[in-house]
C-alpha atoms as a PDB file:
ATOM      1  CA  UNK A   1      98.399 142.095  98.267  1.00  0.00           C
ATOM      2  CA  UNK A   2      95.023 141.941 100.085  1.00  0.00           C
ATOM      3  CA  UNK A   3      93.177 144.834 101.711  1.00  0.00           C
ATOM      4  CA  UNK A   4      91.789 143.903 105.096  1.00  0.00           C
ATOM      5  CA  UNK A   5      88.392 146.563 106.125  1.00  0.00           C
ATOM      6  CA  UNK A   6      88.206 146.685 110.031  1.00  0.00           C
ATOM      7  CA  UNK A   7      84.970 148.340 111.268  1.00  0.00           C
ATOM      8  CA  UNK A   8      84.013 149.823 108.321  1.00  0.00           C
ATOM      9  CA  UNK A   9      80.417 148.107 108.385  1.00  0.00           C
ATOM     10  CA  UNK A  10      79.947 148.443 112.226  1.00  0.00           C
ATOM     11  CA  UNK A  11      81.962 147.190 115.438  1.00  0.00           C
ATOM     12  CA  UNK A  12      84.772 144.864 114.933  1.00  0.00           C
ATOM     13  CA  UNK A  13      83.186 143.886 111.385  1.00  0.00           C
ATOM     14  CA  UNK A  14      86.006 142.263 108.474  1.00  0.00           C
ATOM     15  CA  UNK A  15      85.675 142.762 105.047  1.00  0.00           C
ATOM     16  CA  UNK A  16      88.196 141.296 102.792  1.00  0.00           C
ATOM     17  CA  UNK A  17      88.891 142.771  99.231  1.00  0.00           C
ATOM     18  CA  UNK A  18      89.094 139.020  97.842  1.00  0.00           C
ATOM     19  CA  UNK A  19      88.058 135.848  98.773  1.00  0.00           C
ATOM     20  CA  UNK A  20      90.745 133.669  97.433  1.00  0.00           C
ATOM     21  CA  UNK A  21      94.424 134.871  96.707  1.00  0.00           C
ATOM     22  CA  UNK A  22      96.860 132.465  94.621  1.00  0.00           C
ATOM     23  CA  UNK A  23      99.998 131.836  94.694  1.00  0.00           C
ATOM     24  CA  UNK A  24     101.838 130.203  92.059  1.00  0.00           C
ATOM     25  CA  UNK A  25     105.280 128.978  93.664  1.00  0.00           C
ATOM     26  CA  UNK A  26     107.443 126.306  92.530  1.00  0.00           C
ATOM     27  CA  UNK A  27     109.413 124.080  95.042  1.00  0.00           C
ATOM     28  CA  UNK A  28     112.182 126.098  96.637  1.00  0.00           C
ATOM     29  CA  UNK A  29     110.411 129.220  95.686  1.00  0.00           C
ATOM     30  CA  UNK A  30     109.753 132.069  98.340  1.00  0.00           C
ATOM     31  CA  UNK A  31     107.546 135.418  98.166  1.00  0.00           C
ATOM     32  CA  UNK A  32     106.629 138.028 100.072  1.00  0.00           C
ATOM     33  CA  UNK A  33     102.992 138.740 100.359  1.00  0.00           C
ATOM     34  CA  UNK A  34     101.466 141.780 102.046  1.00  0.00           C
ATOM     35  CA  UNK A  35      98.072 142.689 104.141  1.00  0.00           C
ATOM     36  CA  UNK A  36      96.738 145.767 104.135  1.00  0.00           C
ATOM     37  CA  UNK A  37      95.108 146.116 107.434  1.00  0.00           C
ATOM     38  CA  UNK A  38      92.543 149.529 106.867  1.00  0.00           C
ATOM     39  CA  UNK A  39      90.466 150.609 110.466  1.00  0.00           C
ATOM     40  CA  UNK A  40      87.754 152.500 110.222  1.00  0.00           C
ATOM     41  CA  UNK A  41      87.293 153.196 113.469  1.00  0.00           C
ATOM     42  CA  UNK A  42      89.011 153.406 116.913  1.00  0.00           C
ATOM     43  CA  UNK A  43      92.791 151.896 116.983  1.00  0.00           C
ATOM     44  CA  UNK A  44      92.471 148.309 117.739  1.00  0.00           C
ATOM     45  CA  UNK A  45      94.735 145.440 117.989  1.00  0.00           C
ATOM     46  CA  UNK A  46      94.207 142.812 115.118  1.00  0.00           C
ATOM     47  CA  UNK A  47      95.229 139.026 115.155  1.00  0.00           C
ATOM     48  CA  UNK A  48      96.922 137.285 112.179  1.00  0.00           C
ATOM     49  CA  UNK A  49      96.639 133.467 111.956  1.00  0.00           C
ATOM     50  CA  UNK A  50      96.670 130.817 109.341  1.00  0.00           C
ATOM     51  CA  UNK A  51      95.025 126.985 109.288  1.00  0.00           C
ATOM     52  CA  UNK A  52      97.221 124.036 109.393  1.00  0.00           C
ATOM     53  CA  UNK A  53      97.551 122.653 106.534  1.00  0.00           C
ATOM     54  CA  UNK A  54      99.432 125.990 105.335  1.00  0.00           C
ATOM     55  CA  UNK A  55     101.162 126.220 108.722  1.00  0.00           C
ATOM     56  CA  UNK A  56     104.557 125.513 107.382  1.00  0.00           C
ATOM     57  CA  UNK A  57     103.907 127.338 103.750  1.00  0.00           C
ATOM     58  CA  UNK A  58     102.931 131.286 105.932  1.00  0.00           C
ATOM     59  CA  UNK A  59     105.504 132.902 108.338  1.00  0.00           C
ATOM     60  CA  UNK A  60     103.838 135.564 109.811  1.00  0.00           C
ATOM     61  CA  UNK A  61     106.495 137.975 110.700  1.00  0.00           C
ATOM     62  CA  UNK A  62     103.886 140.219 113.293  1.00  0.00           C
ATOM     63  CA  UNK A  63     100.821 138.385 114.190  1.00  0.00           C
ATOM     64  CA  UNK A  64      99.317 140.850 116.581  1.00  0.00           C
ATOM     65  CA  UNK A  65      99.453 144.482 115.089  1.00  0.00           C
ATOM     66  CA  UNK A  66      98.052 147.707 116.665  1.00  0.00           C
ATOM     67  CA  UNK A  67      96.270 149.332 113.917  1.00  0.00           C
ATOM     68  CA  UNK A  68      95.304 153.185 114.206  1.00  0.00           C
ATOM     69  CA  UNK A  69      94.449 153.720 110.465  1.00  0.00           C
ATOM     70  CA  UNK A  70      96.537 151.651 108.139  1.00  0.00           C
ATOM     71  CA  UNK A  71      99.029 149.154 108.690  1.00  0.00           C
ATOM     72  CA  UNK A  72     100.761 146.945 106.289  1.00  0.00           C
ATOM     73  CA  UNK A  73     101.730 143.492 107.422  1.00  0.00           C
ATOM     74  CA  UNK A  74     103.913 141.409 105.530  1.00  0.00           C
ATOM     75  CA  UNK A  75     103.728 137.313 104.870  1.00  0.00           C
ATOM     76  CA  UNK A  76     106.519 135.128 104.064  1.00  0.00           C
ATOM     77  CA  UNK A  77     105.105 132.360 101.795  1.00  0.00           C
ATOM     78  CA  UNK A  78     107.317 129.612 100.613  1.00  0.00           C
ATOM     79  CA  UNK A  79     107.136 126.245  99.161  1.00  0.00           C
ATOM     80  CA  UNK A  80     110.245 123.776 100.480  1.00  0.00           C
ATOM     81  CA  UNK A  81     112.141 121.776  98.213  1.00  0.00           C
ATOM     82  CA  UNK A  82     110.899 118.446  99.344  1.00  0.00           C
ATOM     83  CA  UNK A  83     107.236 119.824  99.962  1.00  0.00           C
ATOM     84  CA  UNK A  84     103.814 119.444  98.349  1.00  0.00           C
ATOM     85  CA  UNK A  85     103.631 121.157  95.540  1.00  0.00           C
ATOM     86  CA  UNK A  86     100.397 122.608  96.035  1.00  0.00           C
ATOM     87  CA  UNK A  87      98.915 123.367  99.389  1.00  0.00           C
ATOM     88  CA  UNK A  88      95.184 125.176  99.941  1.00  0.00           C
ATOM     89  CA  UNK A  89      94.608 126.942 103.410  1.00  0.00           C
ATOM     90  CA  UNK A  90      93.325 129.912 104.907  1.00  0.00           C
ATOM     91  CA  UNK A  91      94.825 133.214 106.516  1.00  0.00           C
ATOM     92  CA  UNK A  92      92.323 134.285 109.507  1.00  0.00           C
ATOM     93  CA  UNK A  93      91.829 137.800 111.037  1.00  0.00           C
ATOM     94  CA  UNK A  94      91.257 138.120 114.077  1.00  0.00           C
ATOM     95  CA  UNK A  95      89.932 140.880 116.151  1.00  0.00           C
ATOM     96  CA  UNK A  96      87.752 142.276 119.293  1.00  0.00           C
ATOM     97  CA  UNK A  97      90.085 140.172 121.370  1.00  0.00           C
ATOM     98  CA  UNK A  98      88.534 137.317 119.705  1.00  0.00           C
ATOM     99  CA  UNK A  99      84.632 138.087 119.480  1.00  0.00           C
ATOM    100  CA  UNK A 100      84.975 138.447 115.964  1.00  0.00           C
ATOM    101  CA  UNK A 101      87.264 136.216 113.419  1.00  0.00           C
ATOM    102  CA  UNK A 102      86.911 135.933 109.315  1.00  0.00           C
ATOM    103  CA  UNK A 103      89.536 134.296 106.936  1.00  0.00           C
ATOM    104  CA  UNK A 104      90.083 134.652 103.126  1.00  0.00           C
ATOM    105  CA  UNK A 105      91.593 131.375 100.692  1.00  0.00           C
ATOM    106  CA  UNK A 106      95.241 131.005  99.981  1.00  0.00           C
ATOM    107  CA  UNK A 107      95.960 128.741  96.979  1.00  0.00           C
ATOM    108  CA  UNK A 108      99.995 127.943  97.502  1.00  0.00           C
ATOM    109  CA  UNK A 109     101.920 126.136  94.536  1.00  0.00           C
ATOM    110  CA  UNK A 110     100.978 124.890  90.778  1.00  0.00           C
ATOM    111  CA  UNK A 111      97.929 122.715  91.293  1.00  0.00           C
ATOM    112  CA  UNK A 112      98.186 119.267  89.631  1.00  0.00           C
ATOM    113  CA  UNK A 113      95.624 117.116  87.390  1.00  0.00           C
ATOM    114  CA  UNK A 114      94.123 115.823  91.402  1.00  0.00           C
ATOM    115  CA  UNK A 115      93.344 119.800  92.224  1.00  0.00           C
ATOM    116  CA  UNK A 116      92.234 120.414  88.213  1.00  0.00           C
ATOM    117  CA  UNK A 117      89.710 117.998  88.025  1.00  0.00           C
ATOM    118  CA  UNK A 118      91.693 115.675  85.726  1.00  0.00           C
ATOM    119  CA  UNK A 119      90.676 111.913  85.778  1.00  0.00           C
ATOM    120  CA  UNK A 120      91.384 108.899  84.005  1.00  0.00           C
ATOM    121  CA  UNK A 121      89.238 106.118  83.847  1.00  0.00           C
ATOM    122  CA  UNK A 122      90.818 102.706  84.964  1.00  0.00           C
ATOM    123  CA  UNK A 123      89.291  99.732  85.286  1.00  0.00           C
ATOM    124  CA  UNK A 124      88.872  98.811  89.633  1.00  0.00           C
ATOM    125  CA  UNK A 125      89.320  95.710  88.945  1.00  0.00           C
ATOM    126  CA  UNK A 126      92.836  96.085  87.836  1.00  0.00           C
ATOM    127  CA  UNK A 127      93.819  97.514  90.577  1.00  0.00           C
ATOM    128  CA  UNK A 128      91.462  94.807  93.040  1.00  0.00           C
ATOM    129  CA  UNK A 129      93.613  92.673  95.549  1.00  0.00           C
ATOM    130  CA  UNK A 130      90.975  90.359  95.389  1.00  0.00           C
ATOM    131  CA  UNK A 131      91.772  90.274  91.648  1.00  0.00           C
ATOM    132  CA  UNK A 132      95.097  89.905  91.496  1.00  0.00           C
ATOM    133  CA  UNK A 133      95.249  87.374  94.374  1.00  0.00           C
ATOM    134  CA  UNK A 134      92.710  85.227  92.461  1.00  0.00           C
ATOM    135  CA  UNK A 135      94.664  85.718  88.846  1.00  0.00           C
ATOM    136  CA  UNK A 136      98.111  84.709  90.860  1.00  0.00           C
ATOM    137  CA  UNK A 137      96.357  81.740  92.177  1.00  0.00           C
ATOM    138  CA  UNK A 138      94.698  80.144  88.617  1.00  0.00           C
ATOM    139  CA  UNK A 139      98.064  80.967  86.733  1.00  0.00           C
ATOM    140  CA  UNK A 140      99.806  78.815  90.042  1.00  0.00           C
ATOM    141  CA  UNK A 141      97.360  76.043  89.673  1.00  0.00           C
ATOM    142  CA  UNK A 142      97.038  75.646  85.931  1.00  0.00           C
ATOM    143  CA  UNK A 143     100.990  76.093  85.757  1.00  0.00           C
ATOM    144  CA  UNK A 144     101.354  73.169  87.813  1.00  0.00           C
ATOM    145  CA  UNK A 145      98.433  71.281  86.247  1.00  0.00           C
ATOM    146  CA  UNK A 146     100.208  71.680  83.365  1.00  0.00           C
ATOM    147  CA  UNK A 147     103.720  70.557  84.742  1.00  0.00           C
ATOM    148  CA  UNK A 148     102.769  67.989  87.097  1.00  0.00           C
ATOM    149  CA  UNK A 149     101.561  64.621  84.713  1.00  0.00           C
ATOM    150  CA  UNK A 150     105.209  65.404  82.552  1.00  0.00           C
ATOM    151  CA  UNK A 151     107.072  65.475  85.912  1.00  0.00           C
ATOM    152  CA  UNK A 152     105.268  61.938  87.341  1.00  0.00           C
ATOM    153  CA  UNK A 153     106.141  60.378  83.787  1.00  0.00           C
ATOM    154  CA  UNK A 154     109.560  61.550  83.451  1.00  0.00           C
ATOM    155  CA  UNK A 155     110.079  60.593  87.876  1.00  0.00           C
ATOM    156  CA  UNK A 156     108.297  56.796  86.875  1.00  0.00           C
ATOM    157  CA  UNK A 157     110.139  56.548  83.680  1.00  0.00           C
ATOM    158  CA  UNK A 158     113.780  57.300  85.588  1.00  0.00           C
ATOM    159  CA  UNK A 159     112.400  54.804  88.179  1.00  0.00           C
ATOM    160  CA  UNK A 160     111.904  52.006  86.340  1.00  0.00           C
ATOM    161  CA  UNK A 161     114.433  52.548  84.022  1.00  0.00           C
ATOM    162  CA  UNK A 162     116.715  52.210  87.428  1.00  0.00           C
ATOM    163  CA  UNK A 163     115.004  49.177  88.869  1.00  0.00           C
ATOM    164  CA  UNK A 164     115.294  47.410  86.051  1.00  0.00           C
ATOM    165  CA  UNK A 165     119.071  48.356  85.537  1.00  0.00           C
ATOM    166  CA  UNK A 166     120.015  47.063  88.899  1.00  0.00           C
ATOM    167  CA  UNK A 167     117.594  43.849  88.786  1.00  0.00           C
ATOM    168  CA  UNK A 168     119.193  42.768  85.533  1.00  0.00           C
ATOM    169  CA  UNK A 169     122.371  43.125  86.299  1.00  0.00           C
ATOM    170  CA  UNK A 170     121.447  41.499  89.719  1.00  0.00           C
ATOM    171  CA  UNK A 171     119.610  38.504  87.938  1.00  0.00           C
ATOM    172  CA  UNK A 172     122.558  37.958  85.271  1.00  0.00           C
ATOM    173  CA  UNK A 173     125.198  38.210  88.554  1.00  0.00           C
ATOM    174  CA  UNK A 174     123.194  35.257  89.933  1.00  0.00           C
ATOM    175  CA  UNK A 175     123.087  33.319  87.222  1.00  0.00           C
ATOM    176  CA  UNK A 176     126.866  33.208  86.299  1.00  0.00           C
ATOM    177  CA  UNK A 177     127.469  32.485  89.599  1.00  0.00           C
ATOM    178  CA  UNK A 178     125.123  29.726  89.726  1.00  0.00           C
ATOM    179  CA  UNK A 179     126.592  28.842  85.980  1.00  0.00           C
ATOM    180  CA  UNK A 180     130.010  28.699  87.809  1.00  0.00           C
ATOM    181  CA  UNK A 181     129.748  26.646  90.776  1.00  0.00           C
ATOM    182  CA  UNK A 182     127.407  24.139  88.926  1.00  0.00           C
ATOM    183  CA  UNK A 183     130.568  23.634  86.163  1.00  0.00           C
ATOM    184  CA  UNK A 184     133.048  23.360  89.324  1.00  0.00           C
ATOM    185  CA  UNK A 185     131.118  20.718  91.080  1.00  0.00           C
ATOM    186  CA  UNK A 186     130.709  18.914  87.617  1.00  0.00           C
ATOM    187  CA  UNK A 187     133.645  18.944  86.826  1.00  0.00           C
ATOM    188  CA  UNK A 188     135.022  18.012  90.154  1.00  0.00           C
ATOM    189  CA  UNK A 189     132.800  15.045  89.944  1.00  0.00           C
ATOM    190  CA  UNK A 190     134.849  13.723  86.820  1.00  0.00           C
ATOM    191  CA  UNK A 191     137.468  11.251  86.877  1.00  0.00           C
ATOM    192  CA  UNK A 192     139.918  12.851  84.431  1.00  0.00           C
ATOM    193  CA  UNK A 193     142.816  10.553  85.299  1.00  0.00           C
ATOM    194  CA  UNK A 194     141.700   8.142  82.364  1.00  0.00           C
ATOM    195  CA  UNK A 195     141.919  10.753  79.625  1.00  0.00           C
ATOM    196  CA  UNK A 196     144.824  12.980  81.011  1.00  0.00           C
ATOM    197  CA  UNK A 197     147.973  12.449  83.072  1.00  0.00           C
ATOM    198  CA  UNK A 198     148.311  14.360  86.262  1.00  0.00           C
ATOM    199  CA  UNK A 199     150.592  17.229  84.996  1.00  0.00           C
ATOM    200  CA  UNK A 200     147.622  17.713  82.083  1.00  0.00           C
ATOM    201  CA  UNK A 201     145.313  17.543  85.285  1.00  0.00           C
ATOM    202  CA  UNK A 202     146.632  20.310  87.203  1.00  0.00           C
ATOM    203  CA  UNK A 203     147.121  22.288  84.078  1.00  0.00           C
ATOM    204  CA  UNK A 204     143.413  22.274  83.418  1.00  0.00           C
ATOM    205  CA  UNK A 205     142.670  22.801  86.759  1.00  0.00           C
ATOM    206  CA  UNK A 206     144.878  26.171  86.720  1.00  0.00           C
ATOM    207  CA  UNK A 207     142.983  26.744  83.489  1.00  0.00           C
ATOM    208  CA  UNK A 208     139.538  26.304  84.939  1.00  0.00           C
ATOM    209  CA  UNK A 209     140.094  28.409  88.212  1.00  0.00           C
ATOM    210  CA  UNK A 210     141.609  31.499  86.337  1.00  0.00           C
ATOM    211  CA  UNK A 211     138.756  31.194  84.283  1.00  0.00           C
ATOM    212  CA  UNK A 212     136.456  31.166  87.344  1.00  0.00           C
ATOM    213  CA  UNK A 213     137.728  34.254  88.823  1.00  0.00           C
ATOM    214  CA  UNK A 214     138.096  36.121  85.893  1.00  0.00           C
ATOM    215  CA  UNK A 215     134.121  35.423  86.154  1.00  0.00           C
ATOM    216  CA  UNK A 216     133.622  36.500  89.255  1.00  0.00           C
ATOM    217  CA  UNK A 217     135.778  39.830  88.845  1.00  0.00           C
ATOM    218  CA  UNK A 218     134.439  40.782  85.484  1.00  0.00           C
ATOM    219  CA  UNK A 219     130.447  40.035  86.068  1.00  0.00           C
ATOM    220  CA  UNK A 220     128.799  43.100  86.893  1.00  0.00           C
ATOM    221  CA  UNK A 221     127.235  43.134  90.322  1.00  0.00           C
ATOM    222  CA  UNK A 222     124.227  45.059  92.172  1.00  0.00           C
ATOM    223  CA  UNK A 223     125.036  48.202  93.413  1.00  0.00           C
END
């Protein structure tokens, strides 16, 4: 409850019996809060209004009473469920169709360690993009510093070990090739008809070509 003085110290003068009024609501929590609107003089009509930031906290169910001696004018205050928990505004009154307009404090809700004047100190730079950015970018770079020489050894290593896979099988293909036709052509040069008959001829001719192919089919070759 708050008692509202109209005209008591002259003319369209407001006193107010408090400065500040608090309410303590929780979230989904609703009260009823009253004015007591006292004139001291001639009946009057009085305006009720509230700032915005408590807008949606205050219904004001008669915002523009007619007060002869003493009226009492009720507030709905309210917190909604998915509201701030602690909202600080002001209720104005309003009267001499507007010449004259004073307000009193309304502390809505359970203030918090923001609204208590709780602090903890944290180091800015924790919390410093230019900090973090800079931290993210010397972990990238000596992470890869660190990775890159044992990736170029283990990529040359593979490389070489490759290379010289395929030249030496390349280089021993070659050879027994070369091995091959050299025996052929020797031995094609060579008049065996002294030493065998021709049956033994052919015979060793059979003998040398299988031998030949099997050469050629079993000699591993570049790929």
């Amino acid at each position: 409850m708050q008692q509202v003085h109209i005209n008591r110290l002259g003319v369209n003068s407001i006193e107010f019996e408090s400065d500040d009024v608090e309410m303590p609501l929780s979230p989904g929590e609703e009260r009823s809060f009253e004015l007591v609107m006292i004139n001291y003089g001639a009946p009057t009509h009085v305006n009720v209004s509230v700032s915005e930031s408590i807008a949606e906290n205050v219904t004001i169910l008669e915002d523009n009473p007619y007060v002869r001696h003493e009226e009492y004018l009720p507030l709905i205050v309210r917190i909604p469920y998915d509201g701030r928990l602690y909202n600080k505004g002001k209720v104005f009154v309003t009267v001499g169709y507007g010449s004259r307009k004073e307000g009193f404090n309304v502390n809505i809700g359970l203030p918090g360690p923001n609204e208590a004047n709780f602090s903890v100190d944290i180091d800015k730079s924790l919390s410093s993009p230019k900090t973090n950015a800079s931290y993210n970018s010397s972990y990238k770079e000596d992470n890869w510093s660190t990775q890159l020489p044992e990736i170029s050894l283990q990529m040359l290593i593979s490389a070489f070990e490759t290379a010289a896979s395929r030249s030496g099988h390349l280089v021993i293909s070659i050879i027994a090739v070369l091995f091959v036709l050299a025996l052929a052509f020797f031995l094609s040069s060579l008049d065996f008809s002294v030493l065998f008959g021709f049956y033994h001829a052919v015979f060793l001719s059979i003998i040398l070509t299988g031998f030949m192919a099997y050469l050629l089919i079993k000699l591993p070759i570049f790929k």
